[in-house]
Protein backbone atom coordinates (compact mmCIF):
# COMPACT_ATOMS: atom_id res chain seq x y z
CA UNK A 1 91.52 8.80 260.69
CA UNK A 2 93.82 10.81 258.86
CA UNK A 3 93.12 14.59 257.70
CA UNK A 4 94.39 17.16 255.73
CA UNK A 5 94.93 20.84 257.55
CA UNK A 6 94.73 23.15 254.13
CA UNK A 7 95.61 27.13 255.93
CA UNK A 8 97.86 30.05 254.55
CA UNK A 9 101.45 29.51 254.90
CA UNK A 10 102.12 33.22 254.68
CA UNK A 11 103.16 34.08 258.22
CA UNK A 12 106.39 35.14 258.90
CA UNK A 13 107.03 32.06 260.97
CA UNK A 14 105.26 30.01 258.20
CA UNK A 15 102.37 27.87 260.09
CA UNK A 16 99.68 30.06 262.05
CA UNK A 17 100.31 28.93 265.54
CA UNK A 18 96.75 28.57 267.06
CA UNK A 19 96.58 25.83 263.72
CA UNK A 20 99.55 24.68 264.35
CA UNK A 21 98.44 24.26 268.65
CA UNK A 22 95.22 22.77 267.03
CA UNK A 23 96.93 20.83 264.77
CA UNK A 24 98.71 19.09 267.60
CA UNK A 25 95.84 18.58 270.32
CA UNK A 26 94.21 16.75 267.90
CA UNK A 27 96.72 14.53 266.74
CA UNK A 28 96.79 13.84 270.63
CA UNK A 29 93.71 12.79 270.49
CA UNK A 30 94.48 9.55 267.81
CA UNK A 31 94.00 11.76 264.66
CA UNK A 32 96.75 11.97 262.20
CA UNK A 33 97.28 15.51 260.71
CA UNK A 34 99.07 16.57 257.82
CA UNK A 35 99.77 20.05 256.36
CA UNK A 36 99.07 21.66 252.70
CA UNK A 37 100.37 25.45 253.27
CA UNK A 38 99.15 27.93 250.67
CA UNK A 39 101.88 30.95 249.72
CA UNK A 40 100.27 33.58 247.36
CA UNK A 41 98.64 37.09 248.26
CA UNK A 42 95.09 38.26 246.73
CA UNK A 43 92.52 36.19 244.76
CA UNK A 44 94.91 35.42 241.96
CA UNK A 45 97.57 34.16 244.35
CA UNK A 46 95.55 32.05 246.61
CA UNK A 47 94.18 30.02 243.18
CA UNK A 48 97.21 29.37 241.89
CA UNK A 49 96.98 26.75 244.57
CA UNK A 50 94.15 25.22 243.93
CA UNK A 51 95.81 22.83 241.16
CA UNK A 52 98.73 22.68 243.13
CA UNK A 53 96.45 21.30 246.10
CA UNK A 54 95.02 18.79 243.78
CA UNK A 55 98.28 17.20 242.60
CA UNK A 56 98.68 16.94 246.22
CA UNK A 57 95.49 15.05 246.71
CA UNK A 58 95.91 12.61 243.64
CA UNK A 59 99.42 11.68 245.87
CA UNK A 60 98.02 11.07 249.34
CA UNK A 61 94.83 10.01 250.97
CA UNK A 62 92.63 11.65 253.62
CA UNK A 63 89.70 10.76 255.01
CA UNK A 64 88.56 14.68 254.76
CA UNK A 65 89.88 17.83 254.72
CA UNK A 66 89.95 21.03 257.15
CA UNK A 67 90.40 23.85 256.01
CA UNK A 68 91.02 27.63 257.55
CA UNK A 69 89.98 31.34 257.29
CA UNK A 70 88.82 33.02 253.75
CA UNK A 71 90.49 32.03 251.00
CA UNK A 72 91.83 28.84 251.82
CA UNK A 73 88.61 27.34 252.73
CA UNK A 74 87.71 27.92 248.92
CA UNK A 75 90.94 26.98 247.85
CA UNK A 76 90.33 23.79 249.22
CA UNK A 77 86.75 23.45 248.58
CA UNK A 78 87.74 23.52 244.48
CA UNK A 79 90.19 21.49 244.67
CA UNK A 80 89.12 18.47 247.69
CA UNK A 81 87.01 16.53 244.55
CA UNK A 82 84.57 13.82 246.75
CA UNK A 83 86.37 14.40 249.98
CA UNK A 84 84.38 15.85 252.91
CA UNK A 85 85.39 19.42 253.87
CA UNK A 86 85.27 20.87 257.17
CA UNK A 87 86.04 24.75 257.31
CA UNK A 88 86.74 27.03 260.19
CA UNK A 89 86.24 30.92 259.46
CA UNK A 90 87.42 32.62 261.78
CA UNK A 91 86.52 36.42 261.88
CA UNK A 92 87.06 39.05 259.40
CA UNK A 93 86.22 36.56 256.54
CA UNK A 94 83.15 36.37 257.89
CA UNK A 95 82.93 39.81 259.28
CA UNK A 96 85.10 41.87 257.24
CA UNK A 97 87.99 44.25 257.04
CA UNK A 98 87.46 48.08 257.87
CA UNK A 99 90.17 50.43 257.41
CA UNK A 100 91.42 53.06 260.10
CA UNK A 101 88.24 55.10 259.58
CA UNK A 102 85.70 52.15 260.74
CA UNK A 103 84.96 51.72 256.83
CA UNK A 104 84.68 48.73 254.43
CA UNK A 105 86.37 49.45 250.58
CA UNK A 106 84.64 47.83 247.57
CA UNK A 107 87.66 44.63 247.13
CA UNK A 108 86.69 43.67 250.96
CA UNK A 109 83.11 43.51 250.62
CA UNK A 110 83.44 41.61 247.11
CA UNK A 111 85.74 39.53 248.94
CA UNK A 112 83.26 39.21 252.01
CA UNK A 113 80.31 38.33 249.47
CA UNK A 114 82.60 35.79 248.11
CA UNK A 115 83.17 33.88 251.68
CA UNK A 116 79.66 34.11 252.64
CA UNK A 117 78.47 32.77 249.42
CA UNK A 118 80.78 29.91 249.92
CA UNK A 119 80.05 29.46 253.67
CA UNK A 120 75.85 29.45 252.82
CA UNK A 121 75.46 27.61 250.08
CA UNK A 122 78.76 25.26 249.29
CA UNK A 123 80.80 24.17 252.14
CA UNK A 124 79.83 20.76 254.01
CA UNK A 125 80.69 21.86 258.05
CA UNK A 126 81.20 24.71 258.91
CA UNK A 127 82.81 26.27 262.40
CA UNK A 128 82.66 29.66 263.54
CA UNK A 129 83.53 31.62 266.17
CA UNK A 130 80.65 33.43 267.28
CA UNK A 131 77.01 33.51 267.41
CA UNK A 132 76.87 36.49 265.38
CA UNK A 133 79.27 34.72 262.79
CA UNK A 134 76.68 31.77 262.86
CA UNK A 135 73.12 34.07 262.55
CA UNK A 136 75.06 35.27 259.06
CA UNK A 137 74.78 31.70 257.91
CA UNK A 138 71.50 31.05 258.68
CA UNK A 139 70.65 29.64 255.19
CA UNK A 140 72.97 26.86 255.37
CA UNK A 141 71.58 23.23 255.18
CA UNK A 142 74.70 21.55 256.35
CA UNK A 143 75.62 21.81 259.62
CA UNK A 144 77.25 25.09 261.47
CA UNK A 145 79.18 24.71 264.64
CA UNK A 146 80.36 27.87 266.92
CA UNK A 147 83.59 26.34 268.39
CA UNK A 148 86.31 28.93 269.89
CA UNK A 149 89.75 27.88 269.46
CA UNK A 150 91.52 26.27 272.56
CA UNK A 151 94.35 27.47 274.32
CA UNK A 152 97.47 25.67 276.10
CA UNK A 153 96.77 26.31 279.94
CA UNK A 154 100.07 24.54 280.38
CA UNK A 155 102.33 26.89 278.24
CA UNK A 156 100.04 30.34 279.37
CA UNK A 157 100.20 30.16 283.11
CA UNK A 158 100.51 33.41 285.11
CA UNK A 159 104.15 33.92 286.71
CA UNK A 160 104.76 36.48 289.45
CA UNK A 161 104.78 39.63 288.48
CA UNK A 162 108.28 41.00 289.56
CA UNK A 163 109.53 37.94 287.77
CA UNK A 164 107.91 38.91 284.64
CA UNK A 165 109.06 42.64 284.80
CA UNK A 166 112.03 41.50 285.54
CA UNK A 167 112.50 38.76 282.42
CA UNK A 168 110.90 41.84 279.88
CA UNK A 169 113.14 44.31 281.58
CA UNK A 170 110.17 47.04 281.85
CA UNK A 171 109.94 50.24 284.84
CA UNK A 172 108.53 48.70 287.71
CA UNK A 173 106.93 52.38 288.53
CA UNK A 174 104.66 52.20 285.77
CA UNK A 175 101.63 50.43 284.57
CA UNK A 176 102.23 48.45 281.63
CA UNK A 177 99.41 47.63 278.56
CA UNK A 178 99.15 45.16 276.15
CA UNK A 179 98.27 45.67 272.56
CA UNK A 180 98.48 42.09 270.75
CA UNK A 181 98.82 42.77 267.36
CA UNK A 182 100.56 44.61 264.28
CA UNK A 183 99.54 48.10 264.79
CA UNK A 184 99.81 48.49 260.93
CA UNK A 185 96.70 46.06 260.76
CA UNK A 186 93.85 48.51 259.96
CA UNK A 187 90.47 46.33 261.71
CA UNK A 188 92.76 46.10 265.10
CA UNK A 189 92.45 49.63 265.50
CA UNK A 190 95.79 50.62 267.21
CA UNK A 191 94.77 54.28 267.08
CA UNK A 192 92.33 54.05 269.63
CA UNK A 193 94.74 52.95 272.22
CA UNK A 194 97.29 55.04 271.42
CA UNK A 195 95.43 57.88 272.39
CA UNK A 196 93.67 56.68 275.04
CA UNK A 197 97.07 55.78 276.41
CA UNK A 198 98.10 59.33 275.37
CA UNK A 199 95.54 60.84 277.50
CA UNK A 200 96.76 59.11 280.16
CA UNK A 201 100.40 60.34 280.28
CA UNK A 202 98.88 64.05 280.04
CA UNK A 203 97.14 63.46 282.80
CA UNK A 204 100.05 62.67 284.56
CA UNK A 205 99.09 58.86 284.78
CA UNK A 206 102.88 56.37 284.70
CA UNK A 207 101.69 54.32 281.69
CA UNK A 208 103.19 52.74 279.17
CA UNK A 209 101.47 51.16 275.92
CA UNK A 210 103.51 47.71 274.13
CA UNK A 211 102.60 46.59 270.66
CA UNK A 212 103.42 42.71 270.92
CA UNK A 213 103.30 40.17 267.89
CA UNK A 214 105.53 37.84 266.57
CA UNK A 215 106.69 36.90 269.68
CA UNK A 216 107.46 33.11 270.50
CA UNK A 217 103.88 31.85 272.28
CA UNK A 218 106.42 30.28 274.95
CA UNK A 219 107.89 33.67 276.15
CA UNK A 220 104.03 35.50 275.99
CA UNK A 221 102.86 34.77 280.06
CA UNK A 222 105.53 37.13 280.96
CA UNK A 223 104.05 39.87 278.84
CA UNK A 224 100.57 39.41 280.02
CA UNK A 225 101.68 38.56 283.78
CA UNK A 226 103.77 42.03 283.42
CA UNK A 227 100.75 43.80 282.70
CA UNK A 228 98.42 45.87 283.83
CA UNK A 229 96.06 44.84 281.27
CA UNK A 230 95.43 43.74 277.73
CA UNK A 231 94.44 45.94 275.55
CA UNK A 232 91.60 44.94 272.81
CA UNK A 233 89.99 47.92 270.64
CA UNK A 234 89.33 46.06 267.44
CA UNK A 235 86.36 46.65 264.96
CA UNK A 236 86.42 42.96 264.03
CA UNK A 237 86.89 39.42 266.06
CA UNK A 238 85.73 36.14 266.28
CA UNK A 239 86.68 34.77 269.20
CA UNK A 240 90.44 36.20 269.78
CA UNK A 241 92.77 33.95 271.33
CA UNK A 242 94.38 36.59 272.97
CA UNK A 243 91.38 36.84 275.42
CA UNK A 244 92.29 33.25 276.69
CA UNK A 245 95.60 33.46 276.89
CA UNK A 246 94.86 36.46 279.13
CA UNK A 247 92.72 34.32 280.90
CA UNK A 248 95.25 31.80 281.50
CA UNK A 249 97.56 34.14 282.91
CA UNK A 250 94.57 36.35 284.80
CA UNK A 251 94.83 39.26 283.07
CA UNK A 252 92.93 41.97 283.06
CA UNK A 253 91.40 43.08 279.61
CA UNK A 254 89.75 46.63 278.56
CA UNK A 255 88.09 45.89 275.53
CA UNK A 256 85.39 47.48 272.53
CA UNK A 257 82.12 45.12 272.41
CA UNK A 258 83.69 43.15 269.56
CA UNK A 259 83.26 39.53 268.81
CA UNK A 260 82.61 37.19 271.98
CA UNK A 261 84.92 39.24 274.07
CA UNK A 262 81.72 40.82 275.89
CA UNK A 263 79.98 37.13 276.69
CA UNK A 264 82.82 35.15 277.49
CA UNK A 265 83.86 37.87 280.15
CA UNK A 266 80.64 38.21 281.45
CA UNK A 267 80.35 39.19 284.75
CA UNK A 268 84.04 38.38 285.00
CA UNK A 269 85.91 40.74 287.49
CA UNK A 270 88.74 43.21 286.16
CA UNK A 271 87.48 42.80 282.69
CA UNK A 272 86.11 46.24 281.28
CA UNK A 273 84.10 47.25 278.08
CA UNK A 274 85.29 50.29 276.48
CA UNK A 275 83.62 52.64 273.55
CA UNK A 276 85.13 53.65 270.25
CA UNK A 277 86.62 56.71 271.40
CA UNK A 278 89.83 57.98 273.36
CA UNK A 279 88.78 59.93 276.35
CA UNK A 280 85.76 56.59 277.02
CA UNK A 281 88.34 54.15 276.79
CA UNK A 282 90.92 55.79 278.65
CA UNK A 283 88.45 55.85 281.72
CA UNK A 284 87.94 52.03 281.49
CA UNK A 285 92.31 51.86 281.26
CA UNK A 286 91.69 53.77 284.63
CA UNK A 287 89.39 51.27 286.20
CA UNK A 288 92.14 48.63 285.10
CA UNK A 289 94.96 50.16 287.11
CA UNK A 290 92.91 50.36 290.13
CA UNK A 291 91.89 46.73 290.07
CA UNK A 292 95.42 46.40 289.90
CA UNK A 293 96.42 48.81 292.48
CA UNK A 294 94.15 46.57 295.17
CA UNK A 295 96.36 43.69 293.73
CA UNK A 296 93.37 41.75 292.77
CA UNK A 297 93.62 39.54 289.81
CA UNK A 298 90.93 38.23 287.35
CA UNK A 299 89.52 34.51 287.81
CA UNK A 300 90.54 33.79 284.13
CA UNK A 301 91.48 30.11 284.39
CA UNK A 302 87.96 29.28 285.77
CA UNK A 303 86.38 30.81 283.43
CA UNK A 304 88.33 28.88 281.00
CA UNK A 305 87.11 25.61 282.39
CA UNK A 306 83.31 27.20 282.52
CA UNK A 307 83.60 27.76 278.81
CA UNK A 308 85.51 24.57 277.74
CA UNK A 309 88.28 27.31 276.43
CA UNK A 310 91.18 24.72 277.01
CA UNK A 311 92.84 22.94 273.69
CA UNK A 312 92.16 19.10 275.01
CA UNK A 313 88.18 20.10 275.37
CA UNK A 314 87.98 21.62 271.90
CA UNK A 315 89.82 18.91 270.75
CA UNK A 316 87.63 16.64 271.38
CA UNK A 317 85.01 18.27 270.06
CA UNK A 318 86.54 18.55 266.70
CA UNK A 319 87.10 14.89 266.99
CA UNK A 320 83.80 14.06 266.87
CA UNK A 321 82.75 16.73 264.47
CA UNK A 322 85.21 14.72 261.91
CA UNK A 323 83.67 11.74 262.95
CA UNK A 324 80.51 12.70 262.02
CA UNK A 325 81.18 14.41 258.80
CA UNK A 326 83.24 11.49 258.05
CA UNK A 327 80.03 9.16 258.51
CA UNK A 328 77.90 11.63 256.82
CA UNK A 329 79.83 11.16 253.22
């Protein structure tokens, strides 16, 4: 079987990683992958591809096409012609964007009414992250799968932590947090742990707050083996990868009731929900470093297995989901 992986090609380091680990796993599992990156910002940028994606097709043959997040799910969906089309949306295109204030301007919920429109009534398979990503498509008549995207339990592993501090070259004397993702990225909500962790520090606590992205995936298990926890206060998430990475590495995580982040840590030891405001999750930061302090660690790579979180598992499953949309057409 031989697909085509249509995604943005936007990113700094060009391929999104968690496509490209996807990418790979799969092709591990017999299925040849190829690669159509789309470059272009906006609505009128993103369709200038679509002809440009069907020269490509008229060249080479697929069996069907995956496509991922937003815009280049539609992208693909005018351009594939008879070919099946498998989408994965994977959060704010299903969810939206909010800006710093927790609200949604008039281009993101056109552009939200757009993807949903799409996802209901057009696409053939769809994949989501969450439940509550998959009650928003109720509607559909094709089939809807909620499938979380794997991680590499081989390349996040948790090292020992004077190692790690050691490699990142942070104070041993303080407790170290994790915030994965651009700051400047309004639905991540950065603010929220910058004064929480400001709260902290005037209360005398040794903290110390890290924004980490576009770091190489190989060097991350030091960051979250360093830390005291990871950090997630976002308004909107699918399933974020960065919980499972954390996992990987058994992590700790302080976190807003976003996304699957609250079921997949369920009951889950050193894992603590947070509310939308400073002083609340600055208590919950607190519960962290003592859980820490008693050198306990969460049981994140069981839970992994529990929830089939690792990249061979999902896989697998996407396997068969091309099988069957294959089969279907």
């Amino acid at each position: 079987m031989k697909v085509l992986f249509v995604s943005s090609g936007n990113k700094r380091n060009g391929l999104n990683p968690i496509i490209q680990l996807q990418a790979k796993s799969i092709e591990e599992k017999g299925v040849e992958i190829e690669h159509f990156l789309i470059f272009g910002s906006g609505i009128k940028g993103y369709f200038s591809n679509i002809f440009k994606l069907r020269k490509h097709l008229k060249k080479h043959s697929y069996d069907l096409i995956h496509a991922h997040f937003g815009f280049s799910c539609i992208v693909a969906q005018l351009a594939k012609g008879k070919l099946p089309l498998l989408v994965t949306l994977m959060g704010t295109d299903v969810l939206g964007r909010k800006d710093l204030k927790g609200k949604m301007s008039l281009g993101s919920k056109i552009i939200l009414w757009i993807n949903h429109f799409f996802g209901i009534y057009i696409y053939d398979a769809v994949i989501v992250m969450n439940r509550k990503m998959k009650d928003m498509f109720l509607k559909r008549k094709g089939p809807t799968y909620i499938l979380s995207n794997g991680v590499d339990t081989t390349l996040f592993q948790e090292i020992p932590k004077a190692e790690a501090l050691n490699y990142l070259g942070w104070d041993p004397n303080l407790n170290h947090f994790l915030f994965m993702a651009n700051p400047n990225r309004p639905e991540k909500n950065y603010p929220l742990v910058h004064d929480a962790i400001k709260i902290l520090k005037e209360k005398g606590r040794p903290v110390k707050l890290h924004a980490v992205f576009q770091e190489k995936s190989e060097n991350l298990k030091y960051y979250f083996s360093a830390a005291t926890a990871l950090l997630i206060p976002s308004y909107h998430e699918g399933s974020p990868n960065v919980v499972k990475e954390a996992f990987a590495c058994n992590c700790p995580i302080v976190f807003t009731d976003v996304g699957d982040v609250a079921e997949t840590t369920a009951d889950l030891e050193g894992c603590f929900m947070a509310p939308y405001d400073p002083e609340g999750f600055s208590k919950e930061i607190i519960k962290a470093i003592e859980f820490r302090k008693n050198k306990l660690r969460i049981k994140g790579r069981e839970r992994i297995k529990k929830l089939d979180f690792d990249k061979e598992v999902v896989a697998e499953k996407i396997k068969q989901i091309y099988i069957q949309l294959y089969l279907d057409n």
